[in-house]
Protein backbone atom coordinates (compact mmCIF):
# COMPACT_ATOMS: atom_id res chain seq x y z
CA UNK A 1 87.30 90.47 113.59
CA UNK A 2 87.57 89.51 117.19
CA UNK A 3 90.57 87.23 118.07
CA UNK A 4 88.15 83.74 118.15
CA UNK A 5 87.47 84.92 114.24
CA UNK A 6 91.36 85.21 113.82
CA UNK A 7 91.79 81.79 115.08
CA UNK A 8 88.76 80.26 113.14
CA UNK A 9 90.32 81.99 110.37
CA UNK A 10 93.62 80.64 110.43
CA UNK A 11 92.68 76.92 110.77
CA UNK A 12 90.37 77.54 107.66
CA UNK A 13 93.74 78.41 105.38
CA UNK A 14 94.93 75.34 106.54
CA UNK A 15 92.11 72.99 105.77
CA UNK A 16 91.44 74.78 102.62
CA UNK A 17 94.58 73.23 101.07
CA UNK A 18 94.14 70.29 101.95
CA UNK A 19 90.51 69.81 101.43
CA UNK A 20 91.32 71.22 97.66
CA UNK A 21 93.99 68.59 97.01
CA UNK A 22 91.47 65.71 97.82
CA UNK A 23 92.61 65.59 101.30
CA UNK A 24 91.30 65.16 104.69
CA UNK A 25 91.79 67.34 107.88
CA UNK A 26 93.46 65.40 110.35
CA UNK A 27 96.17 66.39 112.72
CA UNK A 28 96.86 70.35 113.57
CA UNK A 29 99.48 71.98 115.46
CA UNK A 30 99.72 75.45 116.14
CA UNK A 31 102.63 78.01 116.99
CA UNK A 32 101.41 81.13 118.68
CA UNK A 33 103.07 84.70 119.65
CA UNK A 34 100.93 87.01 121.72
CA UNK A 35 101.78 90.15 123.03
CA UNK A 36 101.47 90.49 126.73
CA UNK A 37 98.41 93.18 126.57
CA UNK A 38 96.38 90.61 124.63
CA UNK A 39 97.19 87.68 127.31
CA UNK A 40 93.26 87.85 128.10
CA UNK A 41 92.46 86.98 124.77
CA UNK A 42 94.06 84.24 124.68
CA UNK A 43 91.76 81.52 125.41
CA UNK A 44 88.76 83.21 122.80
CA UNK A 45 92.07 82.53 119.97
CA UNK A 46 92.54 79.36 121.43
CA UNK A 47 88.63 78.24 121.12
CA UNK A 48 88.48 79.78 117.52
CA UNK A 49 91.11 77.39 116.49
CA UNK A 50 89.74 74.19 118.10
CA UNK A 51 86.24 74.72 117.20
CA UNK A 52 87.51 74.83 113.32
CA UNK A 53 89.44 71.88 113.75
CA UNK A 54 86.69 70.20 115.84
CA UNK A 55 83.94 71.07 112.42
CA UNK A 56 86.44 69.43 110.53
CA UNK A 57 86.58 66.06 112.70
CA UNK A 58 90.39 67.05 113.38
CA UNK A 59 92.58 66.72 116.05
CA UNK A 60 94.23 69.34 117.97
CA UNK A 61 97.28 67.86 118.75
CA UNK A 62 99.81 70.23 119.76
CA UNK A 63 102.43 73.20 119.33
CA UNK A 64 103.81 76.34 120.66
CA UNK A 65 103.40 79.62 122.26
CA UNK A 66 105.09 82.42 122.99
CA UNK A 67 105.40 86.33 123.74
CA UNK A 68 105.54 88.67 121.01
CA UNK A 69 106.97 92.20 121.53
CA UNK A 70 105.16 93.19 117.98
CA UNK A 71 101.13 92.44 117.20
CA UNK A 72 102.33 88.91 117.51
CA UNK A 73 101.45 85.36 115.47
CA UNK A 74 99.70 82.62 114.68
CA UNK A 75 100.51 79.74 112.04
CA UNK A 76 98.89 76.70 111.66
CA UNK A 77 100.01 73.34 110.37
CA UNK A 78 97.57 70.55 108.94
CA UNK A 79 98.22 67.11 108.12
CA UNK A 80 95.55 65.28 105.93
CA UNK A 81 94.79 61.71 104.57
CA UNK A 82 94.87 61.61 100.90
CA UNK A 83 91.80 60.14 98.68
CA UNK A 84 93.33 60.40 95.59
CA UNK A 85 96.58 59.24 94.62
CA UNK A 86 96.91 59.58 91.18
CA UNK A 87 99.04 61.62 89.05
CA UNK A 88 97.90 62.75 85.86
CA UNK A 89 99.12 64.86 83.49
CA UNK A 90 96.38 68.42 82.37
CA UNK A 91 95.09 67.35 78.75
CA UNK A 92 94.20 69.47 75.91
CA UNK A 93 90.19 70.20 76.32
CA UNK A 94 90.44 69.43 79.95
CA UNK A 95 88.28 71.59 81.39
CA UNK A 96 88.21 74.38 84.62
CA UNK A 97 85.51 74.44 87.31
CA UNK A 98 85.33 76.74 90.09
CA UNK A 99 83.47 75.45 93.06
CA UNK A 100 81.18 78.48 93.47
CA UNK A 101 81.25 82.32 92.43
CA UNK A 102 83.66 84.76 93.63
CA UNK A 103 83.98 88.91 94.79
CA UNK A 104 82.72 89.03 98.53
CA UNK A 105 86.07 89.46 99.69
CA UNK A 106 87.16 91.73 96.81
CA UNK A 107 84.60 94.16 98.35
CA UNK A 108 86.17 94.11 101.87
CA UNK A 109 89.80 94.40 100.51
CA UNK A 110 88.57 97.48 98.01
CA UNK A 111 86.81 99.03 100.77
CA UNK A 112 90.40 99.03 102.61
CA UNK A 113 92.02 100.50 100.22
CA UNK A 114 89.42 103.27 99.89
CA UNK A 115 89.81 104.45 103.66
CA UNK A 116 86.07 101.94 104.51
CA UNK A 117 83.94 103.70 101.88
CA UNK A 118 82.16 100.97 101.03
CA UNK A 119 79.34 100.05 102.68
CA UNK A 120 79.99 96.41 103.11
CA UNK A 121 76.58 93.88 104.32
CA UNK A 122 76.97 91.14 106.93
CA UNK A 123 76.73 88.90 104.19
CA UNK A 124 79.97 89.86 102.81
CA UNK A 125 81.65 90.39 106.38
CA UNK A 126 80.86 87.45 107.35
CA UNK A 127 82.71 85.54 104.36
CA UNK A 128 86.03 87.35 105.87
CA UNK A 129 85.35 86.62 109.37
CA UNK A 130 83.72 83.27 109.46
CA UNK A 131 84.38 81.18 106.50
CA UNK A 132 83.88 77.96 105.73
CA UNK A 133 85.26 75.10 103.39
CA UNK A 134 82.77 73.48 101.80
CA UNK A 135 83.59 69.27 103.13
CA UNK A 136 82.21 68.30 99.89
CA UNK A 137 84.72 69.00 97.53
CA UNK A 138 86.81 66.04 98.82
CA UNK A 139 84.03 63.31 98.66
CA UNK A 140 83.83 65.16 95.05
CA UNK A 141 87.74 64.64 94.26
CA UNK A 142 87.93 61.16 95.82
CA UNK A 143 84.72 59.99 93.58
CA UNK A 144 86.06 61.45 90.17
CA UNK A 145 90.20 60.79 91.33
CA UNK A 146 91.13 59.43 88.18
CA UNK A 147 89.34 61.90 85.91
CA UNK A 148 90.46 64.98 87.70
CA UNK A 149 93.51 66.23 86.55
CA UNK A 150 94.72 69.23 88.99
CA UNK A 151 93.19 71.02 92.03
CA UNK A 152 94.14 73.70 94.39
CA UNK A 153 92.13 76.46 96.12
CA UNK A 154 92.19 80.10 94.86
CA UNK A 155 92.63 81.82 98.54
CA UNK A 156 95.82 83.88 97.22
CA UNK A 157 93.32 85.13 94.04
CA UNK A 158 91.67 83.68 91.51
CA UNK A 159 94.38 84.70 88.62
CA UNK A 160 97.44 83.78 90.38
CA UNK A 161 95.72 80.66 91.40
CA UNK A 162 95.46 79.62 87.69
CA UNK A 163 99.10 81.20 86.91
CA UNK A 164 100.27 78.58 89.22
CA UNK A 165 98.53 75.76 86.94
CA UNK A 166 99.74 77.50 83.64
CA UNK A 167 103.06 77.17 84.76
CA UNK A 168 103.78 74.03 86.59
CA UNK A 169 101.94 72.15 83.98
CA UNK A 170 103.13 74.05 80.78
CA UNK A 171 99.83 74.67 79.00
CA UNK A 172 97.49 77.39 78.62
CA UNK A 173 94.10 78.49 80.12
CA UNK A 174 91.86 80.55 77.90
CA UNK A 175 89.01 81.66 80.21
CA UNK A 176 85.19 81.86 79.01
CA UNK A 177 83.74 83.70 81.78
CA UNK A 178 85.16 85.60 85.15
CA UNK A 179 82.96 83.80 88.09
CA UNK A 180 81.60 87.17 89.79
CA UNK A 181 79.16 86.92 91.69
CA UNK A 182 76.33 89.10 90.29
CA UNK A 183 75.24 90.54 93.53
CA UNK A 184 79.08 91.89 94.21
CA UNK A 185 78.94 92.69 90.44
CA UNK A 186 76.10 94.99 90.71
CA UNK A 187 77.60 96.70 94.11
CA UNK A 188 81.51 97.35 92.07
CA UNK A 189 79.20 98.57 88.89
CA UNK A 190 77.76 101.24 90.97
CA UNK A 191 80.98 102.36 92.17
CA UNK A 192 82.71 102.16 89.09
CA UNK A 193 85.34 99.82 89.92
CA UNK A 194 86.57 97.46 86.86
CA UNK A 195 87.00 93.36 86.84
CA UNK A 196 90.23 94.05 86.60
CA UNK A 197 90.59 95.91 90.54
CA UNK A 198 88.40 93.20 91.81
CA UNK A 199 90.67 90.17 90.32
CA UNK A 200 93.04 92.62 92.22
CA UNK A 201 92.21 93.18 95.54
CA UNK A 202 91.30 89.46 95.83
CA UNK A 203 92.01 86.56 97.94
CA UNK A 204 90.80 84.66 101.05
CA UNK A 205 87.92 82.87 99.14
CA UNK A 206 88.45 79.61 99.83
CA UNK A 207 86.83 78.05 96.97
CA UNK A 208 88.39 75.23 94.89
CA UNK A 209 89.87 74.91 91.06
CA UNK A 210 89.33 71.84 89.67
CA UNK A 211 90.71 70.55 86.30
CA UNK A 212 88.61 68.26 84.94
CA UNK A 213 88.27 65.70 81.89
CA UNK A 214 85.28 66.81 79.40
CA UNK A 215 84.06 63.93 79.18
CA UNK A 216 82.73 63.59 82.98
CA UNK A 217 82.27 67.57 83.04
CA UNK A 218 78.11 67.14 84.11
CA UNK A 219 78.68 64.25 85.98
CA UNK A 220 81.34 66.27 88.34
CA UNK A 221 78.93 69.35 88.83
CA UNK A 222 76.09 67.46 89.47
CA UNK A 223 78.06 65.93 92.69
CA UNK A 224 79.45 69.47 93.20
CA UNK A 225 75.81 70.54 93.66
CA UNK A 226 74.52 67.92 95.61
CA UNK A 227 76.89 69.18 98.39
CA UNK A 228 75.49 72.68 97.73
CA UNK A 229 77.96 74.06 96.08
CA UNK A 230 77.63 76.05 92.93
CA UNK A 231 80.08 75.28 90.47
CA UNK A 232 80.91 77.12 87.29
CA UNK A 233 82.78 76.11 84.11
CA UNK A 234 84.88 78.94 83.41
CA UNK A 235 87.41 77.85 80.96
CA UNK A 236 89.38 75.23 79.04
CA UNK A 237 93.27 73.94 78.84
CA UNK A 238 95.04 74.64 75.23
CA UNK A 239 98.34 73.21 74.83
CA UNK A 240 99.37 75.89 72.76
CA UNK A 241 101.90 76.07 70.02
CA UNK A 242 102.47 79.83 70.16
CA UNK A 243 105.16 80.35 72.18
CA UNK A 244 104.05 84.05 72.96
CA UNK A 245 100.16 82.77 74.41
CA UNK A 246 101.71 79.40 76.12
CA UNK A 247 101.68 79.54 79.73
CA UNK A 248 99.39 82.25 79.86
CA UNK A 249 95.70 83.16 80.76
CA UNK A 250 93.82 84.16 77.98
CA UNK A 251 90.10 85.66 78.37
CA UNK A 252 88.51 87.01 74.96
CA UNK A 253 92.01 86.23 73.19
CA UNK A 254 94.03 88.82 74.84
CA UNK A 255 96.73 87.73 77.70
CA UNK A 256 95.22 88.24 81.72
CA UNK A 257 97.86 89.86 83.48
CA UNK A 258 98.95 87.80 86.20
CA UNK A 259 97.30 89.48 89.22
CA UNK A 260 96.36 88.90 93.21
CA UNK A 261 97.98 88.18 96.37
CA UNK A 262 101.29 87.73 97.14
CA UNK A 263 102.74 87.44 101.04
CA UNK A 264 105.39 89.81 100.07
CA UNK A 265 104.71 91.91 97.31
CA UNK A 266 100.91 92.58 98.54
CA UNK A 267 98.54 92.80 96.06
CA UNK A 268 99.95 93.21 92.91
């Protein structure tokens, strides 16, 4: 990753939450710290930022920059126009769709932690360097408002991602399939790593979570595809009684360890 990627990048983490909370991309700021030896990348940071705010129909509107001692900074602050106001409490039988597959990234982050032993294709590079957030998942959100009951992106991890709903909402998520993509399946099967490593060493996929009512379930996807995305049902709210299993994450009746990214534990 070149700094223009770095700035793409950031600008992307940015617009993923909104975009994923029915929102859209409107004003961004920026605060920047950059070391004096990278002074001449500068302006290749600086286009990576506007040209992801520009692909979003944004405005780049302002912020602030500095000198870093260190590797330096870069944060980025969005401010979006909401399309869907309402508040609506999870129900029992609501159900979870993923906007597409997951794993690239888990490939990148495991061949990290493996000193770059894994051969890793351009195809899965470039969904680290370059990505993108799919526009129609708030046309999506905005046409279904009222029978969507929770959304948020899953760029800290998939798990921890639905951890966050378990608990804010008080209910449990019992999981009928883990969205891996088969291609990044087949490449961790030959190199014997588990679903458990790449649920792991996951994070910066900026796909969305949606919670949805059952009874508009088809109707959703169907708009979810017409967008080309590739959405997946992968599991179901229970507002459990058992104490022990309520806010949890359950796949094949046993408790998923919360697991994923955090900014200051790591993974974990």
């Amino acid at each position: 990753m070149d700094l223009y990627d770095l700035g793409w990048k950031a600008v992307i983490s940015t617009v993923s939450d909104i975009i994923s909370k029915g929102g859209i991309p409107s004003l961004f700021f920026s605060s920047i710290g950059i070391p004096k030896s990278k002074l001449d990348k500068l302006e290749s940071l600086i286009e990576g930022i506007a040209d992801a705010i520009k692909y979003y129909n944004g405005k780049y509107v302002g912020g602030d920059l500095n000198s870093s001692d260190g590797s330096g900074w870069i944060d980025i602050m969005g401010i979006g126009l909401s399309t869907c106001n309402s508040n609506k409490d999870i129900n029992d039988g609501d159900v979870v769709i993923i906007s597409n597959s997951i794993g690239y990234t888990s490939l990148v982050f495991l061949s990290y932690v493996r000193s770059w032993n894994i051969h890793l294709p351009n195809k899965v590079i470039n969904k680290i360097r370059h990505p993108i957030v799919n526009k129609g998942i708030v046309k999506t959100i905005e046409k279904y408002c009222t029978n969507i009951s929770y959304s948020t992106d899953v760029s800290d991890g998939l798990i921890i991602s639905l951890y966050n709903i378990v608990k804010r909402k008080n209910v449990t998520v019992e999981l009928k399939q883990i969205p891996i993509d088969p291609e990044v399946k087949e490449m961790t099967d030959s190199l014997g790593v588990e679903i458990k490593d790449i649920l792991k060493y996951s994070g910066e996929e900026f796909e969305t979570l949606l919670v949805v009512r059952k009874s508009v379930v088809e109707e959703v996807m169907r708009e979810m595809r017409k967008y080309g995305l590739n959405p997946i049902v992968i599991g179901e709210v229970i507002k459990n009684e058992n104490s022990e299993e309520r806010n949890n994450v359950l796949y094949k009746g046993e408790v998923i360890e919360n697991t994923g990214w955090d900014n200051f534990l790591g993974w974990f």
